[in-house]
Protein backbone atom coordinates (compact mmCIF):
# COMPACT_ATOMS: atom_id res chain seq x y z
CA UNK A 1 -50.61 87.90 54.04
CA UNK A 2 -53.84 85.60 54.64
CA UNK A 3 -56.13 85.69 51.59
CA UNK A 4 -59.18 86.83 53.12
CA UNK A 5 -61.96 85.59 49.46
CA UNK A 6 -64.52 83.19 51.11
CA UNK A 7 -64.60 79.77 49.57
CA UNK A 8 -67.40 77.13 50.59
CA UNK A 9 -63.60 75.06 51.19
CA UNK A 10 -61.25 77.19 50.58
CA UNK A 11 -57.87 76.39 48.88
CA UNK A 12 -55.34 76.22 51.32
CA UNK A 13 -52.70 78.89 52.19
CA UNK A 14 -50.03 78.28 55.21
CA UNK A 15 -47.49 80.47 54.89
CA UNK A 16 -44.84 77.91 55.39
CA UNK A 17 -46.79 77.43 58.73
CA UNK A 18 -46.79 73.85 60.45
CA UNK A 19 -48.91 75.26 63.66
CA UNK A 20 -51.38 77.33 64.47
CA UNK A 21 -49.24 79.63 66.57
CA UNK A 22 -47.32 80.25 63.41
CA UNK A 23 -49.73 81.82 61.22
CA UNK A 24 -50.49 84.88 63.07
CA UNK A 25 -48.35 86.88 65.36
CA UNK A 26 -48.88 86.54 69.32
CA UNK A 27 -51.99 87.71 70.33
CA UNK A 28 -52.98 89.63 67.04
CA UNK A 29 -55.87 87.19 66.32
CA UNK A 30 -57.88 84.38 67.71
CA UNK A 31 -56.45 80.39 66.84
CA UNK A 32 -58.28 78.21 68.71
CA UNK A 33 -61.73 78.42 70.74
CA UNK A 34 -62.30 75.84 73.94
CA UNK A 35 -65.34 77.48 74.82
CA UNK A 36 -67.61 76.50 71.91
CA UNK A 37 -67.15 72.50 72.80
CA UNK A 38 -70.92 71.62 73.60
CA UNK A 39 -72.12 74.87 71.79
CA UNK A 40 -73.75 74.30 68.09
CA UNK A 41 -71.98 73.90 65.15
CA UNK A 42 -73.26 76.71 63.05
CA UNK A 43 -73.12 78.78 66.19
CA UNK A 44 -69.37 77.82 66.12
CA UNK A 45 -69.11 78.63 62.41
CA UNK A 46 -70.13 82.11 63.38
CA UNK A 47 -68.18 82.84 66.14
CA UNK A 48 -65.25 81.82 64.86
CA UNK A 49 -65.50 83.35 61.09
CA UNK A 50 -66.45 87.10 63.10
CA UNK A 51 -63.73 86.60 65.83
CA UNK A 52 -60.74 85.81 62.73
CA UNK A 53 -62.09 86.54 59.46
CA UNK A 54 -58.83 85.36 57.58
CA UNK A 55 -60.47 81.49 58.05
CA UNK A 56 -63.12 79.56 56.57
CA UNK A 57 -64.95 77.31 59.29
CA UNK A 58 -65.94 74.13 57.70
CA UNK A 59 -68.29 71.80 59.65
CA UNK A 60 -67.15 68.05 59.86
CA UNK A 61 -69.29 65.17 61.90
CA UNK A 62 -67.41 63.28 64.16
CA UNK A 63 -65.88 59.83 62.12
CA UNK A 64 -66.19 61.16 58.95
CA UNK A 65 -62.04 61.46 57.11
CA UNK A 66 -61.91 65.14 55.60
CA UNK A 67 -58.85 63.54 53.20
CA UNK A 68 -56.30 66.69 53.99
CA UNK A 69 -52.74 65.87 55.46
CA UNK A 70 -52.32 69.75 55.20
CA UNK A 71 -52.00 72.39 57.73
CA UNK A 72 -53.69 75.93 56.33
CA UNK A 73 -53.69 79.06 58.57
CA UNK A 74 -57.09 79.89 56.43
CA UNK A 75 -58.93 76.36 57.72
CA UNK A 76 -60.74 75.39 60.52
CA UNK A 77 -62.20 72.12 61.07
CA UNK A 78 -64.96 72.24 63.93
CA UNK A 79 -65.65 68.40 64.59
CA UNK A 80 -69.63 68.28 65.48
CA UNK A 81 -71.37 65.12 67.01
CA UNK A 82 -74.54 63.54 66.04
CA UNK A 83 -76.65 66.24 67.08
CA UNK A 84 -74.35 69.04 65.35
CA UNK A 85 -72.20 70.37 68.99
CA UNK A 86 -69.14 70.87 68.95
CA UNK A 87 -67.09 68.30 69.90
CA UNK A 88 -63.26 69.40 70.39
CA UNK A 89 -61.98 72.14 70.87
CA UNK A 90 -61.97 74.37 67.23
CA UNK A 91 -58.34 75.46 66.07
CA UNK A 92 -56.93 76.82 62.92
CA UNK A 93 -55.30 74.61 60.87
């Protein structure tokens, strides 16, 4: 079970998960979400945190090293450019 307590970056929990697909079973929540690339970061943020609210969405600019190796089914990284879009596609992880 996904620890649902909202950190500002919250400590990670995968389940023995490597992939997104993995955390969640088929089709019982959202992983990934193509169609905010080009939307706003914070608009992101809120989408995603309503449409799976076992994850923390964490804004990252584009270039800047977030330090994590690890895969957590509670984590997702939206990548936003300069002027805070979206830049790839955001998935858990």
């Amino acid at each position: 079970m996904v620890d649902t307590t909202k950190h500002p970056y919250p400590p990670c929990y995968n389940g023995g998960c490597d992939r997104p697909n993995c955390c969640y079973p088929p089709g019982s929540t959202r992983v990934e979400w193509p169609e905010l690339v080009g939307q706003s970061g914070e608009k992101a943020k809120a989408v995603i945190e309503k449409d799976n609210v076992d994850v923390t969405a964490i804004l990252v600019p584009v270039g800047k090293g977030v330090g994590f190796d690890d895969f957590c089914c509670n984590r997702v990284y939206v990548w936003i450019d300069k002027k805070g879009n979206v830049y790839q596609t955001p998935v858990v992880g």
